[in-house]
Protein backbone atom coordinates (compact mmCIF):
# COMPACT_ATOMS: atom_id res chain seq x y z
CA UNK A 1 51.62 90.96 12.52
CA UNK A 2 52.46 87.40 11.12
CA UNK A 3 53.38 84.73 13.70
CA UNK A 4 56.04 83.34 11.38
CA UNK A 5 58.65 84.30 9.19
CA UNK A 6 57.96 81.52 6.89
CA UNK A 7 55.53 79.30 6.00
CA UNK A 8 56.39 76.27 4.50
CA UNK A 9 53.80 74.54 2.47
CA UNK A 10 55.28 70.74 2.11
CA UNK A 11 57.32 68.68 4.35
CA UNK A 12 59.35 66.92 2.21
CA UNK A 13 63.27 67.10 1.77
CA UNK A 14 63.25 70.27 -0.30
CA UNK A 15 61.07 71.92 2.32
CA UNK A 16 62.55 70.33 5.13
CA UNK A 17 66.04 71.41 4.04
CA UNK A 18 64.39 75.02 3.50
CA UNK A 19 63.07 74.87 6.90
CA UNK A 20 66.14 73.52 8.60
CA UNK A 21 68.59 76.23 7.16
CA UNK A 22 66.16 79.30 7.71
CA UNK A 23 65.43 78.30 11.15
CA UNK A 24 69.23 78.07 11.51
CA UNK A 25 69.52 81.74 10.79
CA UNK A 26 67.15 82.94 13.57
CA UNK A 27 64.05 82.52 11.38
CA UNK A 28 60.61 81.03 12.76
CA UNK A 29 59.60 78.26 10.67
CA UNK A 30 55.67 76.85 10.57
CA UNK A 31 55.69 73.21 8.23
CA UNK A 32 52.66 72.00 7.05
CA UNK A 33 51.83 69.10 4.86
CA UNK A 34 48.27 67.67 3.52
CA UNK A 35 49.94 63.77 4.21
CA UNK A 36 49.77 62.57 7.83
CA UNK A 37 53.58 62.52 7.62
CA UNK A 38 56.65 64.40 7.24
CA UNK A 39 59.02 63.55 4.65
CA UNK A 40 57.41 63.44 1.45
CA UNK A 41 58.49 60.61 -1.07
CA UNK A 42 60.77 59.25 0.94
CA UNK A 43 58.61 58.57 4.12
CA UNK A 44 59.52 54.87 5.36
CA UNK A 45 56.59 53.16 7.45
CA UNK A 46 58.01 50.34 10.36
CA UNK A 47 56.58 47.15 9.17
CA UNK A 48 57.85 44.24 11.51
CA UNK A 49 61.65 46.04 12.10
CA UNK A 50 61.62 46.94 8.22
CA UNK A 51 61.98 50.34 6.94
CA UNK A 52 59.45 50.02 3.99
CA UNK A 53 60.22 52.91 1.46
CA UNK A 54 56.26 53.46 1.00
CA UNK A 55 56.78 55.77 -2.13
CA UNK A 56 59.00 53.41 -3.93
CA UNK A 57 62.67 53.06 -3.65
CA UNK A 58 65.34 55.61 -2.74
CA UNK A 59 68.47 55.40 -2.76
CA UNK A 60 70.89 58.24 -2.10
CA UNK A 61 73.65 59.03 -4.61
CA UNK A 62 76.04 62.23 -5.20
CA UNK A 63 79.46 63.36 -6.26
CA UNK A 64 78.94 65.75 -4.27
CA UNK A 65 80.86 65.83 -0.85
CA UNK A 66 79.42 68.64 0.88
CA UNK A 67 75.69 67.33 0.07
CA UNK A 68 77.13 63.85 1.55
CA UNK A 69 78.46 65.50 4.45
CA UNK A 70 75.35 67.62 4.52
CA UNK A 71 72.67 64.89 5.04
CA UNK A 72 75.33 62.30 7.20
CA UNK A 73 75.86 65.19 9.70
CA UNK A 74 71.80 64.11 10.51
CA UNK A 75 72.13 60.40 9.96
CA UNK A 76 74.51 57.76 9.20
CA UNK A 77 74.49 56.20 5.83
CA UNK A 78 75.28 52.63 5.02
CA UNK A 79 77.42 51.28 2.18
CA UNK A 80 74.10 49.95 0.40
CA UNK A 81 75.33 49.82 -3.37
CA UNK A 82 72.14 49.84 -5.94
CA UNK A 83 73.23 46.96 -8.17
CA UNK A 84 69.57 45.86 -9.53
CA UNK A 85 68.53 42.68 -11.40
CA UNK A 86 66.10 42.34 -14.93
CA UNK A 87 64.51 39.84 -15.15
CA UNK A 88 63.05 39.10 -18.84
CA UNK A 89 60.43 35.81 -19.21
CA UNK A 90 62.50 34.32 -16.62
CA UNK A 91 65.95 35.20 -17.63
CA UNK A 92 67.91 37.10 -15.24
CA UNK A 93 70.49 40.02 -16.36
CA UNK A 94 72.43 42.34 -14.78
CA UNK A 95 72.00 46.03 -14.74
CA UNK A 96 72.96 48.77 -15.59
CA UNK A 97 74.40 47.28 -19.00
CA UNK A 98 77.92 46.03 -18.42
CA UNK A 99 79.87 42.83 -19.02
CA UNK A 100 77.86 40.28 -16.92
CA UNK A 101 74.95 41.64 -19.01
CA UNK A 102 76.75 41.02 -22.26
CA UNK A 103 78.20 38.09 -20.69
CA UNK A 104 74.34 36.41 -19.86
CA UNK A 105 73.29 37.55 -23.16
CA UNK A 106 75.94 36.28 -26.07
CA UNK A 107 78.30 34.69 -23.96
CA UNK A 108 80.72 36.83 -24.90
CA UNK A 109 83.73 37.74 -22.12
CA UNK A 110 85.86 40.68 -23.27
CA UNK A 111 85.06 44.02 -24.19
CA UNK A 112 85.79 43.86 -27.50
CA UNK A 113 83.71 40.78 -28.09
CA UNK A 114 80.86 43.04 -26.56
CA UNK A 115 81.45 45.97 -28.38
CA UNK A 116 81.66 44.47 -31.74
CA UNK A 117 78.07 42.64 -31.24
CA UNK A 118 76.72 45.83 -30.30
CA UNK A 119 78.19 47.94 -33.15
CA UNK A 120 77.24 44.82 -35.44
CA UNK A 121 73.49 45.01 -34.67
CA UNK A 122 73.82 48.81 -35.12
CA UNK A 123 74.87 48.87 -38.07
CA UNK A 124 72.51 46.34 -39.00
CA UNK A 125 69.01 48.61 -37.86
CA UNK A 126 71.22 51.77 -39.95
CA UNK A 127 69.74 54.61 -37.48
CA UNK A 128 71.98 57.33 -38.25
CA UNK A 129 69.49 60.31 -36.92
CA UNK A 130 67.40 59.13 -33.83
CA UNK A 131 64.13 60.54 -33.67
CA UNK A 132 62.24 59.23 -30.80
CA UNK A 133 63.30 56.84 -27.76
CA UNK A 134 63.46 52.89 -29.40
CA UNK A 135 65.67 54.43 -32.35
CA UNK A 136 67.88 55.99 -29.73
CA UNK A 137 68.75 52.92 -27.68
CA UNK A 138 69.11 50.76 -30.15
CA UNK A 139 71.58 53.01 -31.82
CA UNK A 140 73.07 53.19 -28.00
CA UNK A 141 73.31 49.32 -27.30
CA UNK A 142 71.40 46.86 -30.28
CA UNK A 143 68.26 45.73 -30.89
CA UNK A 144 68.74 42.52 -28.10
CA UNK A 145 69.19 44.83 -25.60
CA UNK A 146 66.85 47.18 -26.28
CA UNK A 147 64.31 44.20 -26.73
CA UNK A 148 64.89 42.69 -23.91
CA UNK A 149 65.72 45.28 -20.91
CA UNK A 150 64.39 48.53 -22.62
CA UNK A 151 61.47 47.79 -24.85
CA UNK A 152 58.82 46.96 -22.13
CA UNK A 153 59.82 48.44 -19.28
CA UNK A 154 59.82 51.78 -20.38
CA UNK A 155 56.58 51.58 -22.41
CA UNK A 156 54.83 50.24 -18.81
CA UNK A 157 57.04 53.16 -17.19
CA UNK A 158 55.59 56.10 -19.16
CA UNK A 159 52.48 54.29 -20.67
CA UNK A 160 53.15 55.18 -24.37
CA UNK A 161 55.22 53.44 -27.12
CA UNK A 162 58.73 53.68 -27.40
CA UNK A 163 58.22 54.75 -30.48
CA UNK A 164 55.96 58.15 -29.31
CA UNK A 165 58.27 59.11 -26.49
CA UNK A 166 61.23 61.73 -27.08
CA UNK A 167 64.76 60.26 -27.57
CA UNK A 168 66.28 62.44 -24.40
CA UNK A 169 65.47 60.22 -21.80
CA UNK A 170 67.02 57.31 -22.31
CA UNK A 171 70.49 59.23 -23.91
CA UNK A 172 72.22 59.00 -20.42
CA UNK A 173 71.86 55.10 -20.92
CA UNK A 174 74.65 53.34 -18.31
CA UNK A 175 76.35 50.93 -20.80
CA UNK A 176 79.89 49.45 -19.35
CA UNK A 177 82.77 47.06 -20.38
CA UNK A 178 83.54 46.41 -17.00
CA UNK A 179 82.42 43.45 -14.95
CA UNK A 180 80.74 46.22 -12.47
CA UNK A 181 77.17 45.68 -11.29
CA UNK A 182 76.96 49.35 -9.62
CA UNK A 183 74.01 51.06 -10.77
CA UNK A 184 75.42 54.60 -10.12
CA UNK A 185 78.83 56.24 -10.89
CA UNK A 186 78.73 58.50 -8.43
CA UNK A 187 81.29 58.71 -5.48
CA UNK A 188 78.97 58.23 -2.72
CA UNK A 189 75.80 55.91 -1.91
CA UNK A 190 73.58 54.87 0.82
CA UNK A 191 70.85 54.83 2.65
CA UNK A 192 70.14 56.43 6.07
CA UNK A 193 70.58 53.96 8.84
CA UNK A 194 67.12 53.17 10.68
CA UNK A 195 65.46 54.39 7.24
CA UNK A 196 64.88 58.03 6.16
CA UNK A 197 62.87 59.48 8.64
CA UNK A 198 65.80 59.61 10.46
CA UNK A 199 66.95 62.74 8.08
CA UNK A 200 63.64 64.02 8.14
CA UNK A 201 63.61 64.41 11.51
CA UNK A 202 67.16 65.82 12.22
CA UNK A 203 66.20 68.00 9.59
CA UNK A 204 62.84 69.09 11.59
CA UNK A 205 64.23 69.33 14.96
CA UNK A 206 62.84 72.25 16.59
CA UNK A 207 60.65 73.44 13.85
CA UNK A 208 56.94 73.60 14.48
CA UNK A 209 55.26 71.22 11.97
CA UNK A 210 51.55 70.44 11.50
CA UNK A 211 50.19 67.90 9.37
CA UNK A 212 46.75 66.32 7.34
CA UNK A 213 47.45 70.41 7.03
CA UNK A 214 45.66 71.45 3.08
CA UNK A 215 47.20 74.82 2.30
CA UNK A 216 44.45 75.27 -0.34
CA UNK A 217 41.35 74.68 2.02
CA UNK A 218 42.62 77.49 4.24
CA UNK A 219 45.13 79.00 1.87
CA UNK A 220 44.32 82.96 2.94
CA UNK A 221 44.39 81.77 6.48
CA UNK A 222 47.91 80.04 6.45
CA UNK A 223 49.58 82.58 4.36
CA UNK A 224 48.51 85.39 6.50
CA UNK A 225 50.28 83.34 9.62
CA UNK A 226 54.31 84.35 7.64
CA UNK A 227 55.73 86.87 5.85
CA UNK A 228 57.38 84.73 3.11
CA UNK A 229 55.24 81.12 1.80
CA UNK A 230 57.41 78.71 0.62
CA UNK A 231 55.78 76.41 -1.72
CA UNK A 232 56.87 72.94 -2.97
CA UNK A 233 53.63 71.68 -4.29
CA UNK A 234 52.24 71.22 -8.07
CA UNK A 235 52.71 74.93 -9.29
CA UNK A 236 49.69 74.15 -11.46
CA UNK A 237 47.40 73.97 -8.31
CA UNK A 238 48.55 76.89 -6.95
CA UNK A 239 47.32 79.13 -9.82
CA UNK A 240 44.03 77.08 -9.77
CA UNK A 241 44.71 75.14 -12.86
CA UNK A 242 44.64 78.54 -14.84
CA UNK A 243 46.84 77.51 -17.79
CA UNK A 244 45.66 73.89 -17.71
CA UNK A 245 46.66 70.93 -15.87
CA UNK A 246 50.81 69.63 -15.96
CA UNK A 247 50.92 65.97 -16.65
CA UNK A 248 52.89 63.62 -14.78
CA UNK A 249 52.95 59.82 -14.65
CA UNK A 250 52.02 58.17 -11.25
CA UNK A 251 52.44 54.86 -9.57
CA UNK A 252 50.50 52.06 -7.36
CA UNK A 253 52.10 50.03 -4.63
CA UNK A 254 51.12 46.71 -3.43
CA UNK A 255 52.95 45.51 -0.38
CA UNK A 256 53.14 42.50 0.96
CA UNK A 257 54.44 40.79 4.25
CA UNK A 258 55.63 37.60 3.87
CA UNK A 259 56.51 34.97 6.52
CA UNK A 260 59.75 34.19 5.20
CA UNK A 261 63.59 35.46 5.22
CA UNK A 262 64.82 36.21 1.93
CA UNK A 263 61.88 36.51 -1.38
CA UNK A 264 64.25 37.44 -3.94
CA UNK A 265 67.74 37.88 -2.87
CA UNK A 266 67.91 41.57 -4.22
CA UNK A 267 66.17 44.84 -3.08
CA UNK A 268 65.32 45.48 -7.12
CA UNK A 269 64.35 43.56 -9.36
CA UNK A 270 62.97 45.00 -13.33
CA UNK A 271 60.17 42.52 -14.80
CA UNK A 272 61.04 43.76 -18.28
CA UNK A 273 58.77 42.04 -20.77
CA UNK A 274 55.50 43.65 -22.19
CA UNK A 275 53.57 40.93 -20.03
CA UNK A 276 54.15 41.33 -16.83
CA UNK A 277 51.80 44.52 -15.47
CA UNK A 278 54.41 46.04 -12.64
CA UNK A 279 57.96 47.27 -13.49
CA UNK A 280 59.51 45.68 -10.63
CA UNK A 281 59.72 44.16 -6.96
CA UNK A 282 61.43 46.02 -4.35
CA UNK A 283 62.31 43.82 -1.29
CA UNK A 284 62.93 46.50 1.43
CA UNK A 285 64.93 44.59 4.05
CA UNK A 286 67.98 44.39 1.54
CA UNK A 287 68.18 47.97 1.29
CA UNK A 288 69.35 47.93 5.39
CA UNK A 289 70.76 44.26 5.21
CA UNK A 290 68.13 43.26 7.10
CA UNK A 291 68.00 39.97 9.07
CA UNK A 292 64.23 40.25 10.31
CA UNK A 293 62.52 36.61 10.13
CA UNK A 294 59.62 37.79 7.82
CA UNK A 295 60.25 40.31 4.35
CA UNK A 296 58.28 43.03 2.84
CA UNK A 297 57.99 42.69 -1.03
CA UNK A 298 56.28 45.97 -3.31
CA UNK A 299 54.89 45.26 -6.70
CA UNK A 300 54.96 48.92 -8.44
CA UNK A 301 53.14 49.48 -11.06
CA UNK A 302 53.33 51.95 -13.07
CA UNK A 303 49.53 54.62 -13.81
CA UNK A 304 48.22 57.45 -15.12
CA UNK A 305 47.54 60.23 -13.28
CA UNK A 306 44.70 61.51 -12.84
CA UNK A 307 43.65 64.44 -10.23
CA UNK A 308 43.96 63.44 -6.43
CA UNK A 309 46.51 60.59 -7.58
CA UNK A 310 50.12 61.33 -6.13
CA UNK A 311 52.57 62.90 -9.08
CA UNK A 312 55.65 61.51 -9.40
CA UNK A 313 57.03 61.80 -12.93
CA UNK A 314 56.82 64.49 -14.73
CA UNK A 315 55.91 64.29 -18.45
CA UNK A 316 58.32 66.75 -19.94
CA UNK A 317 57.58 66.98 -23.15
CA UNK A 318 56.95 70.34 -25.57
CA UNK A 319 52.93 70.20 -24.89
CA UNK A 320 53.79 70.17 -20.91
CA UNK A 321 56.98 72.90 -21.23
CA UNK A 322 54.81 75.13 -23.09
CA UNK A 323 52.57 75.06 -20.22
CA UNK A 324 54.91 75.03 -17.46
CA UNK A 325 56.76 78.16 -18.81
CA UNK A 326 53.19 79.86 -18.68
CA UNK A 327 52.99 79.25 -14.53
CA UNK A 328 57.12 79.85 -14.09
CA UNK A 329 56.33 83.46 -15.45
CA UNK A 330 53.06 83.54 -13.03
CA UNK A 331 55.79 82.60 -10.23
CA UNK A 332 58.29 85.28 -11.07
CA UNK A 333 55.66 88.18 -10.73
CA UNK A 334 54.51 86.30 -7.15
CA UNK A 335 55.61 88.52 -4.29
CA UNK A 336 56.63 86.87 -0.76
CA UNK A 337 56.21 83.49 -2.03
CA UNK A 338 59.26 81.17 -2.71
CA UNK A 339 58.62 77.97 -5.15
CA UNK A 340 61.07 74.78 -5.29
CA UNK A 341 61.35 71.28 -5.43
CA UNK A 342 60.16 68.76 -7.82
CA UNK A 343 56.49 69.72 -8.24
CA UNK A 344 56.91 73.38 -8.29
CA UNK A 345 59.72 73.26 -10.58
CA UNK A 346 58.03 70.87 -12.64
CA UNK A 347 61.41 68.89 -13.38
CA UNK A 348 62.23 65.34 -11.71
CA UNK A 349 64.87 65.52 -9.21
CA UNK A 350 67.27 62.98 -7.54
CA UNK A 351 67.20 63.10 -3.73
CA UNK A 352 70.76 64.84 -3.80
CA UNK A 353 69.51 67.53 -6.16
CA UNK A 354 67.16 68.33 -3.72
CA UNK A 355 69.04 69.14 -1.13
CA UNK A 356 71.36 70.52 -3.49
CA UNK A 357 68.30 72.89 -5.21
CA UNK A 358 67.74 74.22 -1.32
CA UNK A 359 70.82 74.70 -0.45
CA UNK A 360 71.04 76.82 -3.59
CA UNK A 361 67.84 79.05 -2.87
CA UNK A 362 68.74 79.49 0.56
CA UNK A 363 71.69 81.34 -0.04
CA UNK A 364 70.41 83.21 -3.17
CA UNK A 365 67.44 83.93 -0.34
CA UNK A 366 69.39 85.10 2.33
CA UNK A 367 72.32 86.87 -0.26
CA UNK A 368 74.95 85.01 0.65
């Protein structure tokens, strides 16, 4: 007879939430995860009274209530509003696009002046049919723009030309004629106060969790232990790499504690230009308003991956769909196994879509 009901292989939020919910209908719950931590992405180490995001930063954003209700009935959020900086050779802009932007760049201060120099410089490059990413911003916002604050950073991001990389992903561009520095539109932002292993734990109360726990080096083991495995790691491992490997892009983080207040002033910062090797500094004490003596500053850069490096992006283009619709069919003929979340649904999620996504499957789950 299996111990559990269900096994859950991955502790992060989509597995936690999973977790939480089943164990809240009478089910017995057994967590594992490979990492020495639960949490996933969003795990925050303590480094002298500063929450350091050690995945890179996250910052929670939805329009929808009942998801912010969801995770502030575990922790309290703050008010933190994402309102990052570029900075370009040395020249600081706003972001997302919006009339300080247009303001810093032409010195022009109404909407209308800013439209018109946008529409003038697309008219001027005469894209009519975008067929890749660079003709698709600057048909969106110009060619200074897109030289300036698109260009490099997203050829560091995803580690190909702008040129090579499908037009898609940068159509939800945030471009405003308002003087409104506020990254996100949505309703509701924060960040868990006291970091986000706060709302890992709530999550986790009561549920048996063991980690530096490798599903696949005792997989027939653990899955005999429940009657249902939930699974919200790389889909592509779990049918041993059968239909070939999913790409994704990955990231390296170099921390630093410094013995000063205040580095940069903002928690983001974009290093936009070609040059520069990381994408940005995040300065983690601003995300909590922090008023520790000493800061913690991360240089991401941006990587390949390569097997054994962590995934965070996935690289959805038609070469990787093709193969991920090969392993979704594998999934749909698995019995007693449950897949979700970011790396098992192949698809990049916000932290509210998460939730969200097990919310969702719960209640499909349980036929409610």
């Amino acid at each position: 007879m299996a111990q559990y009901d269900y096994l859950i292989v991955g502790a992060g939020l989509w597995g936690s939430v999973f977790a939480h919910e089943a164990t809240k209908r009478g089910k017995k719950c057994l967590v594992i995860d490979r990492r020495p931590h639960t949490g996933g992405n969003t795990y925050c180490e303590n480094v002298e009274g500063i929450n350091v995001h050690k995945y890179g930063a996250h910052i929670f954003h939805t329009n929808d209530k009942n998801i912010w209700d969801y995770v502030n009935s575990f922790v309290e959020f703050n008010r933190y509003t994402n309102s990052p900086v570029a900075n370009y050779k040395g020249e600081l802009y706003n972001l997302p696009f919006n009339m300080n932007t247009f303001y810093q760049l032409w010195k022009v201060r109404t909407p209308e002046e800013a439209k018109a120099k946008i529409q003038e410089q697309v008219k001027e490059a005469g894209i009519t049919d975008p067929k890749n990413l660079e003709e698709q911003a600057i048909s969106l916002v110009g060619v200074d723009i897109y030289e300036k604050l698109i260009k490099g950073y997203t050829e560091k991001q995803w580690g190909r030309k702008a040129t090579e990389l499908p037009d898609f992903i940068i159509k939800r561009l945030p471009v405003r004629f308002t003087y409104d520095n506020n990254y996100f539109n949505d309703k509701y932002q924060g960040i868990p106060i006291g970091g986000y292993n706060k709302l890992t734990e709530g999550l986790l109360e009561g549920i048996e969790v063991r980690l530096d726990t490798d599903f696949f080096k005792n997989r027939e083991e653990l899955s005999a232990l429940a009657e249902t495995v939930v699974y919200t790691g790389q889909i592509d491992e779990y049918f041993g790499f059968s239909h070939g490997s999913l790409e994704y892009r990955s990231l390296r983080f170099d921390n630093q504690l410094l013995d000063q207040e205040n580095y940069q002033g903002n928690a983001v910062i974009n290093y936009t230009d070609a040059e520069t090797p990381f994408t940005r500094i995040i300065e983690h004490k601003h995300f909590e308003f922090g008023t520790q003596p000493k800061t913690v500053i991360t240089h991401e850069y941006p990587s390949e991956w390569t097997t054994g490096a962590e995934p965070y992006y996935p690289v959805n283009d038609d070469k990787n769909t093709e193969v991920f619709s090969k392993y979704k069919e594998l999934a749909q003929n698995e019995d007693n196994v449950i897949f979700g979340g970011r790396l098992a649904e192949y698809r990049y999620y916000d932290m509210h879509q998460v939730v969200g996504s097990a919310l969702k499957k719960v209640k499909v789950h349980f036929g409610e």
